[in-house]
N, C-alpha and C. Protein backbone atom coordinates (compact mmCIF):
# COMPACT_ATOMS: atom_id res chain seq x y z
N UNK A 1 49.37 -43.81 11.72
CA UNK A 1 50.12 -43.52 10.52
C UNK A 1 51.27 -42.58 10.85
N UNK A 2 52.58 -42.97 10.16
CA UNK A 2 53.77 -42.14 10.36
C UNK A 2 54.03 -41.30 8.97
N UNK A 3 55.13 -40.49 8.69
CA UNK A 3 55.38 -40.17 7.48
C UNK A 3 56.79 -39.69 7.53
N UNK A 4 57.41 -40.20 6.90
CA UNK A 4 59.16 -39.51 6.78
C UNK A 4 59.29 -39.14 5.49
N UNK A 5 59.72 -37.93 5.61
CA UNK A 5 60.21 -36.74 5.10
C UNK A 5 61.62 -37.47 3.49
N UNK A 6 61.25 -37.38 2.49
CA UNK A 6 62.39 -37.71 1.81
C UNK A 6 63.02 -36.78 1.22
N UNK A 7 64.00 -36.17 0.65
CA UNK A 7 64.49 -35.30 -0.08
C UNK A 7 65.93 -35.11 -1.09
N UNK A 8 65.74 -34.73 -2.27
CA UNK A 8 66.60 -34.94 -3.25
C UNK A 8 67.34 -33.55 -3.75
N UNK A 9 68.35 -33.22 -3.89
CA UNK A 9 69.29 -31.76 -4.44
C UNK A 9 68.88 -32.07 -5.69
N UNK A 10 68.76 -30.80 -6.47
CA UNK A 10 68.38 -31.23 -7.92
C UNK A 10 69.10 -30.20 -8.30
N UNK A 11 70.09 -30.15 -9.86
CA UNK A 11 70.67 -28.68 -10.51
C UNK A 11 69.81 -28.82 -11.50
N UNK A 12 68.77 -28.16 -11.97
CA UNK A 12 68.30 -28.76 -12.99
C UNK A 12 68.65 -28.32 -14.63
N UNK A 13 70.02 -27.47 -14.19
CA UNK A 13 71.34 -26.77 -15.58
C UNK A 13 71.53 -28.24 -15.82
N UNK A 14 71.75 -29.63 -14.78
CA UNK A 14 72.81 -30.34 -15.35
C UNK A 14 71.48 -31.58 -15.43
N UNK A 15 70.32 -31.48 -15.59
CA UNK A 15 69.26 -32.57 -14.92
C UNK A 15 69.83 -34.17 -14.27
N UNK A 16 70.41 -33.71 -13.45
CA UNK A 16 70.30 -34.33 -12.46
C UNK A 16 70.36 -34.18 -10.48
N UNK A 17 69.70 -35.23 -9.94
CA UNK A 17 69.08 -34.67 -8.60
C UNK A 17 69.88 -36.16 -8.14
N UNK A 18 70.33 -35.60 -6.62
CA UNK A 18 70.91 -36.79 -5.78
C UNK A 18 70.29 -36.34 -4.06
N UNK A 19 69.94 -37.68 -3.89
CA UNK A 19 69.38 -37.57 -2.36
C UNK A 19 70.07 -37.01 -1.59
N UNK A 20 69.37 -36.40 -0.68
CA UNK A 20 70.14 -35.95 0.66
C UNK A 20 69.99 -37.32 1.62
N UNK A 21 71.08 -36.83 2.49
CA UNK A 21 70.98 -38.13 3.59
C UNK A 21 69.52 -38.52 4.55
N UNK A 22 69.47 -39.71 4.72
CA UNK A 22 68.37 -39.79 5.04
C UNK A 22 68.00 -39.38 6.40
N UNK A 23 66.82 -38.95 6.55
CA UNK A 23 66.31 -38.35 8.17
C UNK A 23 65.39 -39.52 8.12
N UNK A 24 65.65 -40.36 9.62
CA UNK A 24 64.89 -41.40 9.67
C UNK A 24 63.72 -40.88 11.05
N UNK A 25 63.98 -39.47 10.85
CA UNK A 25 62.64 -39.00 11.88
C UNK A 25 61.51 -39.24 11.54
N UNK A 26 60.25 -39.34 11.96
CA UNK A 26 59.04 -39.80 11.80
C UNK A 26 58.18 -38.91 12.24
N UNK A 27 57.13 -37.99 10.72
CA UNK A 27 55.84 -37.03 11.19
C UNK A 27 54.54 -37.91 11.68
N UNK A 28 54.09 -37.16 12.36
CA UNK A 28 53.06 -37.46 13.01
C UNK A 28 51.45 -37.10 11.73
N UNK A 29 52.08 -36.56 11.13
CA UNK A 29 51.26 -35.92 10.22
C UNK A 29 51.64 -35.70 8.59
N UNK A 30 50.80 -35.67 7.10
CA UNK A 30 51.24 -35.07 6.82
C UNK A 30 51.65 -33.78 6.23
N UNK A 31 51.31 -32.98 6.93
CA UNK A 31 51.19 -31.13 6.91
C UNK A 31 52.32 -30.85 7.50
N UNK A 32 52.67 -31.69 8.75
CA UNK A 32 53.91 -31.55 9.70
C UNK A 32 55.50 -31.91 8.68
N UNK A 33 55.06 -33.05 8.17
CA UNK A 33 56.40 -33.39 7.24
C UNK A 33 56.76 -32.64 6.06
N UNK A 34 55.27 -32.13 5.25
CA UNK A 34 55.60 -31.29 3.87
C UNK A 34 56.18 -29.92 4.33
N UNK A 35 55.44 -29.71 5.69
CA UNK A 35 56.04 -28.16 6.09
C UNK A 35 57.41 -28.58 6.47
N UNK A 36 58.20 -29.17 7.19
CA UNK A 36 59.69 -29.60 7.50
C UNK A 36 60.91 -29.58 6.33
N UNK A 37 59.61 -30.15 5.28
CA UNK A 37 60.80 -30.13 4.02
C UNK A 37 60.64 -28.90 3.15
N UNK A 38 59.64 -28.13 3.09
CA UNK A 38 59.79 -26.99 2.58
C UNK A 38 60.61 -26.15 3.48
N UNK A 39 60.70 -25.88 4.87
CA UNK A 39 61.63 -25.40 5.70
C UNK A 39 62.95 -25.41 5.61
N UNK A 40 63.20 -26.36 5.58
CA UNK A 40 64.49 -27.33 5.74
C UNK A 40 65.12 -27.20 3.89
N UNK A 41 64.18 -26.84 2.94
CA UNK A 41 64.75 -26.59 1.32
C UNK A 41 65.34 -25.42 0.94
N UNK A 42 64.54 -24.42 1.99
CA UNK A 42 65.10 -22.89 2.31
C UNK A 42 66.09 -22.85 3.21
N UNK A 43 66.52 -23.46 3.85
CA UNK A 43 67.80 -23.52 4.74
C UNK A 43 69.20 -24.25 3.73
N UNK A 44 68.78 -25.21 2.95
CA UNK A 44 69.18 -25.93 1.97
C UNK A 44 70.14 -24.72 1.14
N UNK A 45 69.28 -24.27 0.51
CA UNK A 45 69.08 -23.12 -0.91
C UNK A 45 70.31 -21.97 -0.25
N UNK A 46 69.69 -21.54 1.05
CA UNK A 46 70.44 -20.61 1.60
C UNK A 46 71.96 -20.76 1.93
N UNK A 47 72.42 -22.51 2.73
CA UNK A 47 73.49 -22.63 2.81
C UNK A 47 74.33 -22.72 1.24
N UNK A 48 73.54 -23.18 0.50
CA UNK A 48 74.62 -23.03 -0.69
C UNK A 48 74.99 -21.68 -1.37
N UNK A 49 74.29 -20.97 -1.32
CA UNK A 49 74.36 -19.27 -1.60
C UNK A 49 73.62 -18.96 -3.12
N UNK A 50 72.53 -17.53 -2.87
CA UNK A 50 72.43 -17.31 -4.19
C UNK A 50 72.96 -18.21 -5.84
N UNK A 51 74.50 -17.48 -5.63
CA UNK A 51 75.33 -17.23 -6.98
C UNK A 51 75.56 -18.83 -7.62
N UNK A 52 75.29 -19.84 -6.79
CA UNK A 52 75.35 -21.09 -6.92
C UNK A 52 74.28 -21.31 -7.31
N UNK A 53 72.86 -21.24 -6.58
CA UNK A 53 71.69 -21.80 -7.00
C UNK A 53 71.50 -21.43 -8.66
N UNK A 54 71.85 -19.84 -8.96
CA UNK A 54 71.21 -19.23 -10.06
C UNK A 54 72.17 -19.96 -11.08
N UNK A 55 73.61 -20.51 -10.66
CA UNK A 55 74.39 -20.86 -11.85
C UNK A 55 74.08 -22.45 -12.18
N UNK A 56 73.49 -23.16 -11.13
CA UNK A 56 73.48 -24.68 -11.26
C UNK A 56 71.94 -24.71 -11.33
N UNK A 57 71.07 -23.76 -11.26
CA UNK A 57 69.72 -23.91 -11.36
C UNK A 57 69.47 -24.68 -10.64
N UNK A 58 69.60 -25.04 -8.72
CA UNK A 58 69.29 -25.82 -8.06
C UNK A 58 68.12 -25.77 -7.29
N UNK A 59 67.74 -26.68 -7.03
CA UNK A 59 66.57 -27.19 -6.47
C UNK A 59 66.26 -27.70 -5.73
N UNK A 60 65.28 -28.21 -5.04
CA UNK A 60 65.07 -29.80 -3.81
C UNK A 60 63.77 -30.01 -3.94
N UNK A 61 63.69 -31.42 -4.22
CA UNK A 61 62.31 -32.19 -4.45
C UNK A 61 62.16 -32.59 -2.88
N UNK A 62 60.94 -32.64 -2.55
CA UNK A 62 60.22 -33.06 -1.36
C UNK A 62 59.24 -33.94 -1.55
N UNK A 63 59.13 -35.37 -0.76
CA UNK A 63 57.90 -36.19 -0.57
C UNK A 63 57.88 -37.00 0.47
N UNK A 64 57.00 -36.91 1.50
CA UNK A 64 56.62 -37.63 2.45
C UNK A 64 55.68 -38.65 2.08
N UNK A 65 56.42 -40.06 2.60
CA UNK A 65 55.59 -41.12 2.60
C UNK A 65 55.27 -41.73 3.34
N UNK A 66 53.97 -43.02 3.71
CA UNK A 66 53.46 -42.98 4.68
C UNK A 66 54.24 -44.36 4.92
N UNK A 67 54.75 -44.72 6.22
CA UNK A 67 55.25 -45.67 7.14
C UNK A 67 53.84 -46.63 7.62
N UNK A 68 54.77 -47.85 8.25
CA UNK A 68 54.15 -48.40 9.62
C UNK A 68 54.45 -47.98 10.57
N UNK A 69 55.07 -47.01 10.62
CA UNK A 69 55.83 -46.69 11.58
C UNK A 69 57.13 -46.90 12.05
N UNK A 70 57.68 -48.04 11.40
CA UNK A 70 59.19 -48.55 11.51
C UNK A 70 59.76 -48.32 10.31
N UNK A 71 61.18 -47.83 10.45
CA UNK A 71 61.74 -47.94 9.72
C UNK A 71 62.99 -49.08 9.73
């Protein structure tokens, strides 16, 4: 079993959320993928800055789903 990582920007001032580009990397696990995208949401959050998040009320949805392994 594989699992890739999906993830969506959300403002939820304006309710609406648009995907981020896709990572067609593949977890081995999934503890390995939910931890990547919670990682990777705080790096997210951070590059856009505070004063942005608090004014657009932004966000990032995370869900790993399970593959055959190919994408």
């Amino acid at each position: 079993m594989k699992w890739i990582l999906v993830m969506s920007l959300c403002s939820f001032a304006q309710q609406d959320c648009k995907p981020i580009p896709k990572n067609d990397f593949l977890y081995n696990d999934w503890s390995t993928c939910m931890e990547v995208g919670y990682i990777s949401s705080v790096k997210i959050l951070n590059d856009i800055g505070k004063e942005k998040v608090n004014k657009l009320q932004i966000g990032t949805q995370i869900m790993c789903y399970e593959t055959q392994g190919v994408i």
